[in-house]
N, C-alpha and C. Protein backbone atom coordinates (compact mmCIF):
# COMPACT_ATOMS: atom_id res chain seq x y z
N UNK A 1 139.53 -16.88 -14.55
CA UNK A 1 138.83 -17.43 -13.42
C UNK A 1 138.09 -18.67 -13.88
N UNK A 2 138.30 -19.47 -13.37
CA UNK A 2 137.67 -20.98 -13.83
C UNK A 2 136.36 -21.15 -13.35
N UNK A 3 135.73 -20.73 -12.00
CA UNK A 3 134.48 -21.25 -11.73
C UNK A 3 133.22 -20.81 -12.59
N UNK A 4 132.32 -21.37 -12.96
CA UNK A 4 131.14 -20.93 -13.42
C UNK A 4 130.68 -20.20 -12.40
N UNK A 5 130.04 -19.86 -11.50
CA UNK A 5 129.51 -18.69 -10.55
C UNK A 5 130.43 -17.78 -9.91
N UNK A 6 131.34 -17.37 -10.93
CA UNK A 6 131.98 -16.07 -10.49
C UNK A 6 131.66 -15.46 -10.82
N UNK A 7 131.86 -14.36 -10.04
CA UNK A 7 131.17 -12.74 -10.35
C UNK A 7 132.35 -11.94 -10.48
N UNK A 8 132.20 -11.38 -11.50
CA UNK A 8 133.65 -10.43 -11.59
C UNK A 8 133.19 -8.67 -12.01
N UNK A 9 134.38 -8.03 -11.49
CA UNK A 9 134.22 -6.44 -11.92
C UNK A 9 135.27 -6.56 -13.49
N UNK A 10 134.88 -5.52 -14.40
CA UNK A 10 135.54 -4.98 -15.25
C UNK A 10 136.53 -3.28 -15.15
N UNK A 11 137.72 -3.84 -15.36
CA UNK A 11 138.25 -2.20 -15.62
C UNK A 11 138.96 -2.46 -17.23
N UNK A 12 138.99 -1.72 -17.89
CA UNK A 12 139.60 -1.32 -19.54
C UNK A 12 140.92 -0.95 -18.89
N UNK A 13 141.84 -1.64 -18.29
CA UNK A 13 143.52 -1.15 -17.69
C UNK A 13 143.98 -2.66 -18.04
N UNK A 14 145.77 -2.49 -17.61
CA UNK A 14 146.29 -3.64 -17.50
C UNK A 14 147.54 -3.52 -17.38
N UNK A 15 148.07 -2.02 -16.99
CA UNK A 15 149.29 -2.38 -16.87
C UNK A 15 149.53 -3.02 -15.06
N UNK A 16 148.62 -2.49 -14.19
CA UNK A 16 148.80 -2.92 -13.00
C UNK A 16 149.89 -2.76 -11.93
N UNK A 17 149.78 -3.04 -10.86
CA UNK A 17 150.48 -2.75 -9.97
C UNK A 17 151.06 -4.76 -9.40
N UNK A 18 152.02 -4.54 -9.10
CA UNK A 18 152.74 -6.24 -8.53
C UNK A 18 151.84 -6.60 -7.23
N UNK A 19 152.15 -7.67 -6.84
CA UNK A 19 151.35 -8.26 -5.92
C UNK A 19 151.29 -7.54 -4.45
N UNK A 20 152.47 -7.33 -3.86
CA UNK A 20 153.22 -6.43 -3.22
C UNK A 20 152.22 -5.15 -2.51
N UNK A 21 152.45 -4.42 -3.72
CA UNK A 21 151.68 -3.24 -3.58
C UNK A 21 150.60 -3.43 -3.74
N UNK A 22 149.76 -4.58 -4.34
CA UNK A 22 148.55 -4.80 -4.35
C UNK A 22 147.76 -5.26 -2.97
N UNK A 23 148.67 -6.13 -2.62
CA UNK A 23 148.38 -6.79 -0.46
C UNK A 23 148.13 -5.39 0.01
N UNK A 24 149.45 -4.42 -0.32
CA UNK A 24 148.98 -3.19 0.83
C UNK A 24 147.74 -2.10 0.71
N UNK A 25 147.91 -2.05 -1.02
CA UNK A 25 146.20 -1.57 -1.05
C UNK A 25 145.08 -2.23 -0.22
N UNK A 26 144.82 -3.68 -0.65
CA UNK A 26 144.15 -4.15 -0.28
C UNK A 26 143.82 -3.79 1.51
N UNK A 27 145.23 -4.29 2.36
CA UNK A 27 144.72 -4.09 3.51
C UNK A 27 144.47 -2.56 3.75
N UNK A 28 144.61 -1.75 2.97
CA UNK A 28 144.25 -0.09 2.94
C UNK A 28 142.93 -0.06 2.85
N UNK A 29 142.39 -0.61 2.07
CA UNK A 29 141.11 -0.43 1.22
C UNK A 29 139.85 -1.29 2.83
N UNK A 30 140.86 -2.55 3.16
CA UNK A 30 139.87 -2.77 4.37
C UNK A 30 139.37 -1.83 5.72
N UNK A 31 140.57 -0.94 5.72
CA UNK A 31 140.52 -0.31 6.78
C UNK A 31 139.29 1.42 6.29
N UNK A 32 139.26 1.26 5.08
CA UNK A 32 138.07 1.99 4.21
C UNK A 32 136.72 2.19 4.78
N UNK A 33 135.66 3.42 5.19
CA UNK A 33 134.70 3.49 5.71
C UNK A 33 133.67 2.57 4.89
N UNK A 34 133.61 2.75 3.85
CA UNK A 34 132.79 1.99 2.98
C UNK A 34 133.04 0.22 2.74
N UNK A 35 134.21 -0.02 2.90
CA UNK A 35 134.27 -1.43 2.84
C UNK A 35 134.27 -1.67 4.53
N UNK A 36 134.47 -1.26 5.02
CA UNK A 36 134.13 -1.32 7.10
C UNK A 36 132.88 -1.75 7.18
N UNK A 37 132.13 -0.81 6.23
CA UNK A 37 130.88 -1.01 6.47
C UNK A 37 130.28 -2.15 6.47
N UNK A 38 130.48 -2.50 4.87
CA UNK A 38 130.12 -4.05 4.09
C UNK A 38 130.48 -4.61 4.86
N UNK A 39 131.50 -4.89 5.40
CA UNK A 39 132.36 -5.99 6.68
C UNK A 39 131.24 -5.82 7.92
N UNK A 40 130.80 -4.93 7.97
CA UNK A 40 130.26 -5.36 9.32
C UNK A 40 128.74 -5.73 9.15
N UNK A 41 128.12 -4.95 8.58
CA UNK A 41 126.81 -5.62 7.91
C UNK A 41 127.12 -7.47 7.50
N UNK A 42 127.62 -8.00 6.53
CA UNK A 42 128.19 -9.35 6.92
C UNK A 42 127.79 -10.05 7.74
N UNK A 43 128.90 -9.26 8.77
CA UNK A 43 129.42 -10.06 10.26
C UNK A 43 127.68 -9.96 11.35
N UNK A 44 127.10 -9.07 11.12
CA UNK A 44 125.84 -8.78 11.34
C UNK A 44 124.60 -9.36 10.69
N UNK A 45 124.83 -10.15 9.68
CA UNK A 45 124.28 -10.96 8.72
C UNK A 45 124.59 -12.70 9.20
N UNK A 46 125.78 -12.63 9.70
CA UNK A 46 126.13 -14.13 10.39
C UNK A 46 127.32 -14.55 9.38
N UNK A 47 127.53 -13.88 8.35
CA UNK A 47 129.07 -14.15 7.50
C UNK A 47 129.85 -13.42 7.89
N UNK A 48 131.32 -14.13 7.85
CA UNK A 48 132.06 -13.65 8.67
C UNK A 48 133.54 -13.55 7.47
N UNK A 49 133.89 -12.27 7.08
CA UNK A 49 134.80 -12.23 6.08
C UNK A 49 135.65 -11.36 6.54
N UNK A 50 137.28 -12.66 6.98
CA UNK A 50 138.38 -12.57 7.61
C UNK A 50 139.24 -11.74 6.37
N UNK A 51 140.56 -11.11 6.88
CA UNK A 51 140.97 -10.83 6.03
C UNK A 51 141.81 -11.46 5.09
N UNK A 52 141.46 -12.96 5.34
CA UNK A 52 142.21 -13.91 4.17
C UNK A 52 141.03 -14.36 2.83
N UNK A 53 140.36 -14.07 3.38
CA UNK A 53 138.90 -13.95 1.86
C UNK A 53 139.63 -12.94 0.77
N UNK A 54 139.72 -11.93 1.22
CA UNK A 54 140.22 -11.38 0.40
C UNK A 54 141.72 -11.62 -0.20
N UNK A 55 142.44 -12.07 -1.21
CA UNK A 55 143.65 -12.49 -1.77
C UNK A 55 143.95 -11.51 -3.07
N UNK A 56 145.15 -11.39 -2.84
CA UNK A 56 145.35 -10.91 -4.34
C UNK A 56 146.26 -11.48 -4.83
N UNK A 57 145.61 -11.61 -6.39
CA UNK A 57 146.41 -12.65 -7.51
C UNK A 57 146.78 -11.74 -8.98
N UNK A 58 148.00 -12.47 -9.70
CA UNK A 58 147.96 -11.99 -10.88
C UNK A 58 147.04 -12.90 -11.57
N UNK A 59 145.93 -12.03 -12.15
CA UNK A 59 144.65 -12.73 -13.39
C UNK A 59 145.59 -12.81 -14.54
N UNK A 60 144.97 -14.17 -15.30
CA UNK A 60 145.49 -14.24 -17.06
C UNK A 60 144.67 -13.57 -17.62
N UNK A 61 143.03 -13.49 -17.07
CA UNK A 61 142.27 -12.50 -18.73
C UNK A 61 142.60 -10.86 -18.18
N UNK A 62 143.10 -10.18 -19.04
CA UNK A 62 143.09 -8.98 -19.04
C UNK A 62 141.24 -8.36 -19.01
N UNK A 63 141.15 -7.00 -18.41
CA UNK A 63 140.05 -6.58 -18.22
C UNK A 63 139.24 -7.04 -17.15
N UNK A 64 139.55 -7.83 -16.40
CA UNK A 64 139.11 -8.58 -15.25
C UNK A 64 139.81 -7.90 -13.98
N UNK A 65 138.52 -7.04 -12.99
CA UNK A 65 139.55 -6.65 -11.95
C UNK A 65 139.50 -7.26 -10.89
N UNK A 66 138.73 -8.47 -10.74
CA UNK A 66 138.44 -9.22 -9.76
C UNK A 66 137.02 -9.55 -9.86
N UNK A 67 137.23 -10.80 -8.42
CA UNK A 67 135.69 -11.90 -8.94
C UNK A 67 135.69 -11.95 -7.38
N UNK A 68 134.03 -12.93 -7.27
CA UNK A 68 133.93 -13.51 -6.03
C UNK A 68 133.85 -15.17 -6.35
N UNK A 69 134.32 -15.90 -5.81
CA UNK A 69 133.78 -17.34 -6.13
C UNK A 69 133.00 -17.66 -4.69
N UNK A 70 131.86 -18.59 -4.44
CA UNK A 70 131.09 -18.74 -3.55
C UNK A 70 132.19 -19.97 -2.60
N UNK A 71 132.59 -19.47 -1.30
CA UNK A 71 133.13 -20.95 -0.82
C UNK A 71 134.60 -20.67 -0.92
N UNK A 72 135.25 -19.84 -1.67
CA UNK A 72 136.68 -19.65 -1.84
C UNK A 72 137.05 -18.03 -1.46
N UNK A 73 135.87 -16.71 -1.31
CA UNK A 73 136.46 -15.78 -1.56
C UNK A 73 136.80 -14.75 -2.70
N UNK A 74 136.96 -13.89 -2.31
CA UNK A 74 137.23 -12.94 -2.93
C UNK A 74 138.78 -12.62 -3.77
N UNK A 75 138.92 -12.49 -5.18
CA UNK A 75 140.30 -12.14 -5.39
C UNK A 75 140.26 -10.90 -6.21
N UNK A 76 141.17 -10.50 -6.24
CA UNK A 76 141.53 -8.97 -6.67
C UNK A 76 142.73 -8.96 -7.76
N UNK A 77 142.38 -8.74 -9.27
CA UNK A 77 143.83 -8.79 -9.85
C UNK A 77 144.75 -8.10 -10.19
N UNK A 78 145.46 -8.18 -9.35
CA UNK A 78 146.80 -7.06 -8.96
C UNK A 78 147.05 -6.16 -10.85
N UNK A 79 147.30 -7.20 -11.44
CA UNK A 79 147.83 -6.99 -12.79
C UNK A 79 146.97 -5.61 -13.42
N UNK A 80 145.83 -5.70 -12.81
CA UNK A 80 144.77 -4.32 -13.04
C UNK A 80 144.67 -3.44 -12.37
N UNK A 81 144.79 -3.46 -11.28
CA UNK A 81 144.68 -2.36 -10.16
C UNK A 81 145.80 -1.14 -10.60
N UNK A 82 145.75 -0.28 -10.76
CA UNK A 82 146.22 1.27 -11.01
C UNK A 82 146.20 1.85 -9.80
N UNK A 83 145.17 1.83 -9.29
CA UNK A 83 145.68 2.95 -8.23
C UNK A 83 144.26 2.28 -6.65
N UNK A 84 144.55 3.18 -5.60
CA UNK A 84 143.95 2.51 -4.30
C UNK A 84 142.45 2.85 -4.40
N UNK A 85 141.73 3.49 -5.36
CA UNK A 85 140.43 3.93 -5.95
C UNK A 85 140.01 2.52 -6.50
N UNK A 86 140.96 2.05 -7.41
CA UNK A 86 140.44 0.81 -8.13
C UNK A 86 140.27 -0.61 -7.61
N UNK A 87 141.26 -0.53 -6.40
CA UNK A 87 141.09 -1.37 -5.32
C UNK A 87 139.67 -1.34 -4.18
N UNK A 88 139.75 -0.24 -4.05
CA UNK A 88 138.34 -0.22 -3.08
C UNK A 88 137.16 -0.16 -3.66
N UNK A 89 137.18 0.07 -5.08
CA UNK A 89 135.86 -0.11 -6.03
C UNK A 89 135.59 -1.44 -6.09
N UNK A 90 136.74 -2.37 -6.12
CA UNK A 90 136.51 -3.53 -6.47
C UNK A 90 135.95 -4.68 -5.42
N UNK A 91 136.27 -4.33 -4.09
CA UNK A 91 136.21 -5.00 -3.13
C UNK A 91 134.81 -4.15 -2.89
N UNK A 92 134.41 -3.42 -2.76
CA UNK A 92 132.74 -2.45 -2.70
C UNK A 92 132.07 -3.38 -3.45
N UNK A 93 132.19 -3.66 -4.98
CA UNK A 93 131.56 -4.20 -5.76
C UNK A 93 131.65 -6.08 -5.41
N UNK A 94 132.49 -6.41 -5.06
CA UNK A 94 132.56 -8.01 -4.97
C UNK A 94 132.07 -8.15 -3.08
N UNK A 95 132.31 -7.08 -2.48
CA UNK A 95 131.49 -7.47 -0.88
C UNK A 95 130.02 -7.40 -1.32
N UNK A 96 129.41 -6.46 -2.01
CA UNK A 96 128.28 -6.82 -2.32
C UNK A 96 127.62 -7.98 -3.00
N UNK A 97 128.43 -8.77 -3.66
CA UNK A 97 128.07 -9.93 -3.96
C UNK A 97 127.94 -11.26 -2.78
N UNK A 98 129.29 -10.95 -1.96
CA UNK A 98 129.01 -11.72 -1.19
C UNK A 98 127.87 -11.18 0.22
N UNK A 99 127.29 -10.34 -0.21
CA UNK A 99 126.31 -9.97 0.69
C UNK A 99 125.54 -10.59 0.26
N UNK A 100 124.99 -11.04 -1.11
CA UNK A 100 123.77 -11.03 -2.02
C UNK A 100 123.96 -12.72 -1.45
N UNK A 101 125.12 -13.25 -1.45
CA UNK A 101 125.44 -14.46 -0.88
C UNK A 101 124.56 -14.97 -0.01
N UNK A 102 125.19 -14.24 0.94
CA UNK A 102 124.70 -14.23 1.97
C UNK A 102 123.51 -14.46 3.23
N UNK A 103 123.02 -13.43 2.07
CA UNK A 103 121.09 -13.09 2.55
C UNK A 103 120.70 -13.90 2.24
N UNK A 104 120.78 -14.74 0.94
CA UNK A 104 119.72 -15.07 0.12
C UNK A 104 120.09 -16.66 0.16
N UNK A 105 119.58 -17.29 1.11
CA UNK A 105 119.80 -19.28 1.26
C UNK A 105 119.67 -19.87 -0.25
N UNK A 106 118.57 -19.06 -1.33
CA UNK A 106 118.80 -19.67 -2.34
C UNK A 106 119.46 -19.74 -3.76
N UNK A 107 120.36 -18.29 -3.09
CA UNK A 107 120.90 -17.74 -4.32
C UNK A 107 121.89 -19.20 -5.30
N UNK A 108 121.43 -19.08 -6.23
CA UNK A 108 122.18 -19.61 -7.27
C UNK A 108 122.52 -19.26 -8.50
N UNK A 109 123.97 -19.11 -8.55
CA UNK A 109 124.92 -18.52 -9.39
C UNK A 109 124.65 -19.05 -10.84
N UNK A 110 124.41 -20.45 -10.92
CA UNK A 110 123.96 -20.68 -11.76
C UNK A 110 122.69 -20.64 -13.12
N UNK A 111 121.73 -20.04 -12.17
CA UNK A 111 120.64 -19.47 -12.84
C UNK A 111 121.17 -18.03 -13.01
N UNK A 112 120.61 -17.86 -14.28
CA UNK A 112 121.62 -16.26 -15.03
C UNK A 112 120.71 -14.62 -14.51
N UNK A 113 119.29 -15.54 -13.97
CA UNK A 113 118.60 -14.28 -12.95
C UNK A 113 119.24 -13.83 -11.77
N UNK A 114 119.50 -15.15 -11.32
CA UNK A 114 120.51 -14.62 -9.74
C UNK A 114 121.31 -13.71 -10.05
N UNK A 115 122.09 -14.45 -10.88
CA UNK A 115 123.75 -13.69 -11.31
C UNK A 115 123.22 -11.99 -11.42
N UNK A 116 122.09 -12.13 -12.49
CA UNK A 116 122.10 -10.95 -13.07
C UNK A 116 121.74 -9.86 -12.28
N UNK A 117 120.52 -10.48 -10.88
CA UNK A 117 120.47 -9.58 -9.77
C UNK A 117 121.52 -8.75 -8.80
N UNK A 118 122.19 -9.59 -8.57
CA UNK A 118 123.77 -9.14 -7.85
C UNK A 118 124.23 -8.38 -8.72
N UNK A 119 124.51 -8.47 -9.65
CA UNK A 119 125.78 -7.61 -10.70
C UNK A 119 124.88 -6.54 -10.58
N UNK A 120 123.15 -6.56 -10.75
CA UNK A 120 123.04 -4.99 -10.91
C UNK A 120 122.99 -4.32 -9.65
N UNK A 121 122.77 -5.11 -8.74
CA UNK A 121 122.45 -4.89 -7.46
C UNK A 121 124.17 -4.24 -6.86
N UNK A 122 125.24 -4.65 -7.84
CA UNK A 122 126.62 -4.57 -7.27
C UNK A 122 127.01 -3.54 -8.00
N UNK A 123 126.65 -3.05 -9.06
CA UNK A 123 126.77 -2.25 -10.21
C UNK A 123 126.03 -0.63 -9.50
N UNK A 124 125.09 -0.66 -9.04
CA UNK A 124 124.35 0.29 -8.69
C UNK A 124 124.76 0.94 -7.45
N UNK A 125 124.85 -0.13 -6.72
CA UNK A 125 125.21 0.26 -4.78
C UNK A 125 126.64 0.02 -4.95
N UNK A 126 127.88 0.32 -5.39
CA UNK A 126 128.74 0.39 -5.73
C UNK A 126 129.65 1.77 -5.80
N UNK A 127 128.99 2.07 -7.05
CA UNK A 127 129.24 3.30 -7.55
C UNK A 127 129.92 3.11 -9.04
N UNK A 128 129.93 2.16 -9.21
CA UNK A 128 130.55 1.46 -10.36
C UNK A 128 130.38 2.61 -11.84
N UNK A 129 129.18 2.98 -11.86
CA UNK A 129 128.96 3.75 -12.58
C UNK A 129 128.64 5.13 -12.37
N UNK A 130 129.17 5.50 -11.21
CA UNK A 130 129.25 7.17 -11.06
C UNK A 130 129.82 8.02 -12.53
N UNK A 131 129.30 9.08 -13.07
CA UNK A 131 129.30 9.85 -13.91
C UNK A 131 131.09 9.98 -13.93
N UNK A 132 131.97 10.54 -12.79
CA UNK A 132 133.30 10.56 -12.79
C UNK A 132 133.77 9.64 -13.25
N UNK A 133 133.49 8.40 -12.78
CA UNK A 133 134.36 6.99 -13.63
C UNK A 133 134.03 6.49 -14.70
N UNK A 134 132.77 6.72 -15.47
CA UNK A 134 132.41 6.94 -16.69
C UNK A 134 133.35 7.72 -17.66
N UNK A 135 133.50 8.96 -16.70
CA UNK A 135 134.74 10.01 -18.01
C UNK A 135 135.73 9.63 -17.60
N UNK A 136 136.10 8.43 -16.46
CA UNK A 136 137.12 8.43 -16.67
C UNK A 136 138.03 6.79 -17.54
N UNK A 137 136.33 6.31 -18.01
CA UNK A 137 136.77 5.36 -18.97
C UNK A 137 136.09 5.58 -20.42
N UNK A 138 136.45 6.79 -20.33
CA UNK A 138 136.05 7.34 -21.68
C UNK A 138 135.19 6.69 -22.47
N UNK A 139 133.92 6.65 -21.68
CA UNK A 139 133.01 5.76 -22.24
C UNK A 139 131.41 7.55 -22.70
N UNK A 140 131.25 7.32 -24.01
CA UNK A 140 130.27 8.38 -24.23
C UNK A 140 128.90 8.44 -23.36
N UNK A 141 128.78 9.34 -22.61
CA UNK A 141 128.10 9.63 -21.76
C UNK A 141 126.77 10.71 -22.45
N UNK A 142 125.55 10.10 -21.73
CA UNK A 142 124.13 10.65 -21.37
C UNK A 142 124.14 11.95 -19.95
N UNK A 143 123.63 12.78 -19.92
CA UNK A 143 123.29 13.48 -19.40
C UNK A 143 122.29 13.06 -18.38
N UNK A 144 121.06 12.18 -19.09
CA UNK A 144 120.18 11.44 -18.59
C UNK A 144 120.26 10.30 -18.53
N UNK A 145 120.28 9.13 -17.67
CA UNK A 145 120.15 7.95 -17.79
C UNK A 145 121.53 7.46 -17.73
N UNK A 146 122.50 7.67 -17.97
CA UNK A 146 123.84 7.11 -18.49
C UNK A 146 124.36 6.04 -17.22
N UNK A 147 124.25 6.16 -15.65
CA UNK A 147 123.95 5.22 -14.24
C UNK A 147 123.54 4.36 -15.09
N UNK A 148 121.99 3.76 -15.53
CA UNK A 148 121.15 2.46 -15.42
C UNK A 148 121.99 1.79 -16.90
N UNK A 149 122.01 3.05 -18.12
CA UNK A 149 122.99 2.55 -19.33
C UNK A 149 123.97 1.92 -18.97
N UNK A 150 125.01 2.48 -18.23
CA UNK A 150 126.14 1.85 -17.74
C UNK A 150 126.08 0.34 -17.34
N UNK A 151 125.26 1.11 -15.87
CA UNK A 151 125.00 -0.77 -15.21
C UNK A 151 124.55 -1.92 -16.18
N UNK A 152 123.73 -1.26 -16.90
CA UNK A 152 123.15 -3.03 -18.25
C UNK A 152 124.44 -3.20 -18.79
N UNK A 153 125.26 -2.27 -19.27
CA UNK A 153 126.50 -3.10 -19.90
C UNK A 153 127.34 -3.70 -19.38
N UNK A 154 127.37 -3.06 -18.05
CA UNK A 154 128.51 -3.90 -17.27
C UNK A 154 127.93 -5.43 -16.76
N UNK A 155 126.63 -5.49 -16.32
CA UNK A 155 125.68 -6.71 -15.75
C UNK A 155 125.75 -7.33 -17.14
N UNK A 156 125.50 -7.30 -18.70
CA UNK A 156 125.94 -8.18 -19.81
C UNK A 156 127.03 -8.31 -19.85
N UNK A 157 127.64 -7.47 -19.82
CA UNK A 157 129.29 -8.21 -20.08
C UNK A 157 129.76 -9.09 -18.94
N UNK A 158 129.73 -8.88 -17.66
CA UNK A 158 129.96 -9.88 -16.57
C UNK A 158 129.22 -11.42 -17.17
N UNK A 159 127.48 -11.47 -17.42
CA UNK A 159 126.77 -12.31 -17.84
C UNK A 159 127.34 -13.05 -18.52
N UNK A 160 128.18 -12.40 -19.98
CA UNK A 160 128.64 -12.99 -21.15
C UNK A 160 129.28 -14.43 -20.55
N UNK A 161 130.19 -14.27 -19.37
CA UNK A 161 131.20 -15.30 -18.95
C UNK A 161 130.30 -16.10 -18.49
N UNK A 162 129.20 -16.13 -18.16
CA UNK A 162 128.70 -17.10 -17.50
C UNK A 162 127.72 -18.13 -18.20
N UNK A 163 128.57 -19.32 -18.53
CA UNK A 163 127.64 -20.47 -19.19
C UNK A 163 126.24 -20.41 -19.43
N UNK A 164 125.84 -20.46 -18.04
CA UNK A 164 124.16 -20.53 -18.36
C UNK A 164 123.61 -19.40 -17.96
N UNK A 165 124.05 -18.29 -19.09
CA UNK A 165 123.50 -16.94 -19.27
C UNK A 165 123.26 -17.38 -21.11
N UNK A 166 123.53 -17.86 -21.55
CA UNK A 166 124.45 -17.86 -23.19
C UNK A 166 122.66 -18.19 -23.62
N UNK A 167 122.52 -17.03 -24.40
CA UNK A 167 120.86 -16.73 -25.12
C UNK A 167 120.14 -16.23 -24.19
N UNK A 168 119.90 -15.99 -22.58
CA UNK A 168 118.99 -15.79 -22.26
C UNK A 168 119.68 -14.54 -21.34
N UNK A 169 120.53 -13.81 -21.13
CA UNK A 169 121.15 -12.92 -20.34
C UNK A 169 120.47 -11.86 -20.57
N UNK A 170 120.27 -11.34 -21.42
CA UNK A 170 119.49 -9.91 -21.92
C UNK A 170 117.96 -10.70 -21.35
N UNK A 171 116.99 -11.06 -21.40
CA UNK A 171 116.17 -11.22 -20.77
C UNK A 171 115.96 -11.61 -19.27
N UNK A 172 117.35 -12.47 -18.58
CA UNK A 172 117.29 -12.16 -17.32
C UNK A 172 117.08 -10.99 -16.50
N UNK A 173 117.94 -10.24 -17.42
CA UNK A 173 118.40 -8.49 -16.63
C UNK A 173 116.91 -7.97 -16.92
N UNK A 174 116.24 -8.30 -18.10
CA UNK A 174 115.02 -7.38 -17.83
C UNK A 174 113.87 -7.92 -16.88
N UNK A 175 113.94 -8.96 -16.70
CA UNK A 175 113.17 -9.75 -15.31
C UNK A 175 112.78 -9.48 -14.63
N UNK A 176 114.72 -9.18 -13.84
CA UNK A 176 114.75 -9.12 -13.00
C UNK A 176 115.27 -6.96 -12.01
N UNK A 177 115.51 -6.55 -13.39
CA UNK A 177 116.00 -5.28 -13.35
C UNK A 177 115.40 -4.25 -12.12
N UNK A 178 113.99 -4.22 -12.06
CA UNK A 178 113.24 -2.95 -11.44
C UNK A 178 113.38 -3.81 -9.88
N UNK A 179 112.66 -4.82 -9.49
CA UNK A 179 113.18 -5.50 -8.06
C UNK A 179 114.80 -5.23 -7.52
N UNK A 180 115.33 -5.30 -8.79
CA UNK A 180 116.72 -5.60 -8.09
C UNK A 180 117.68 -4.29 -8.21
N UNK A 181 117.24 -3.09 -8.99
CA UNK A 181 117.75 -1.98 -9.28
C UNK A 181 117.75 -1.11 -7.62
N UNK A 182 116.33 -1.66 -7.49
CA UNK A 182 115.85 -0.90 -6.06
C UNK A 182 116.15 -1.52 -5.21
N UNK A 183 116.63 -2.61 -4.92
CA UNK A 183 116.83 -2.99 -3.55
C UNK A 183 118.05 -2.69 -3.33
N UNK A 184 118.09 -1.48 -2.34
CA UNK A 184 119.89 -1.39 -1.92
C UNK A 184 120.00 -1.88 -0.40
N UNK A 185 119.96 -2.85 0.37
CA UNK A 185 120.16 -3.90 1.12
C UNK A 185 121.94 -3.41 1.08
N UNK A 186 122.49 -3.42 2.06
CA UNK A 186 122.28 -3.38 2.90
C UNK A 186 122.55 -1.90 3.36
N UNK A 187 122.38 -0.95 2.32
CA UNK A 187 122.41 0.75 2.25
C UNK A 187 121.01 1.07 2.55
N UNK A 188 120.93 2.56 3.32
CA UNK A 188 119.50 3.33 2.93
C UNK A 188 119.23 3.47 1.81
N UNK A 189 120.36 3.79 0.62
CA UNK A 189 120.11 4.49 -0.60
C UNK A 189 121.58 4.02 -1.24
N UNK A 190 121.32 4.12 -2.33
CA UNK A 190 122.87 3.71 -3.12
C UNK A 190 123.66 4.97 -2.92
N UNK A 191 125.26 4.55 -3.41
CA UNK A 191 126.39 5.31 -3.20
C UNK A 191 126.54 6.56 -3.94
């Protein structure tokens, strides 16, 4: 992904599914209670995300399951997607970015606080790190805490890609962490 203010999800996969079957997830995944939702909150917000925002492409970096770029949309990379779970995680996690878009007249991608707010803010109200998809990326798991563990690694590693995060990313996230952990906008409560 070339832009500096992309926001992207991570999955550890790559054999993927073709483009094909990736379109029909996708329009599966729209017709999804949980991405319905995001869509209409949006459209209720005054953004309006047609179903050509959403695209799906084959990505060159492996581990990348999709991004948002501000102004272009949402893409999804087929080459990762496994199954219609990993599709609707991904579009959950990147509508929330463009929610964060959205709301916020001053969000800028470029300052590595913004960034870092969304990712946790997308990381959390997501589900990104539910205990199930944890074991199921065989990642060593806490009993306690292992949610907020999760989310910091995934919100640094997203960070890593982003230029003007480079030295100061680990102190953005702690900034900005407790404001932005808690605000689940546009949920009562996270997923």
């Amino acid at each position: 992904m070339e832009e500096n203010n992309l926001s992207s999800s991570h999955f550890p996969r790559n054999s993927g599914s073709t483009l094909e079957q990736c379109q029909s997830m996708i329009h599966k995944s729209l017709l999804s209670p949980q991405v319905r939702f995001l869509r209409e909150q949006l459209e209720k917000a005054g953004c309006l995300v047609g179903d050509n925002f959403i695209k799906a492409v084959k990505c060159n970096e492996t581990g990348i399951a999709g991004g948002y770029t501000k102004g272009k949309g949402i893409v999804v990379c087929c080459n990762e997607m496994e199954s219609q779970d990993d599709v609707d995680q991904v579009l959950k996690h990147e509508l929330i970015h463009v929610f964060d878009d959205c709301r916020a007249a001053n969000l800028d991608w470029t300052k590595c606080a913004h960034h870092a707010c969304s990712e946790i803010r997308a990381g959390h109200l997501s589900g990104d790190c539910h205990f199930k998809r944890e074991l199921l990326r065989l990642t060593s798991l806490k009993i306690r805490g292992h949610e907020q563990e999760c989310i910091r690694r995934r919100v640094m590693k997203s960070l890593s890609a982003n230029p003007y995060c480079s030295g100061v990313a680990k102190a953005a996230v702690e900034s900005v962490w407790d404001v932005c952990y808690n605000d689940t906008e546009p949920y009562d409560r996270p997923l």
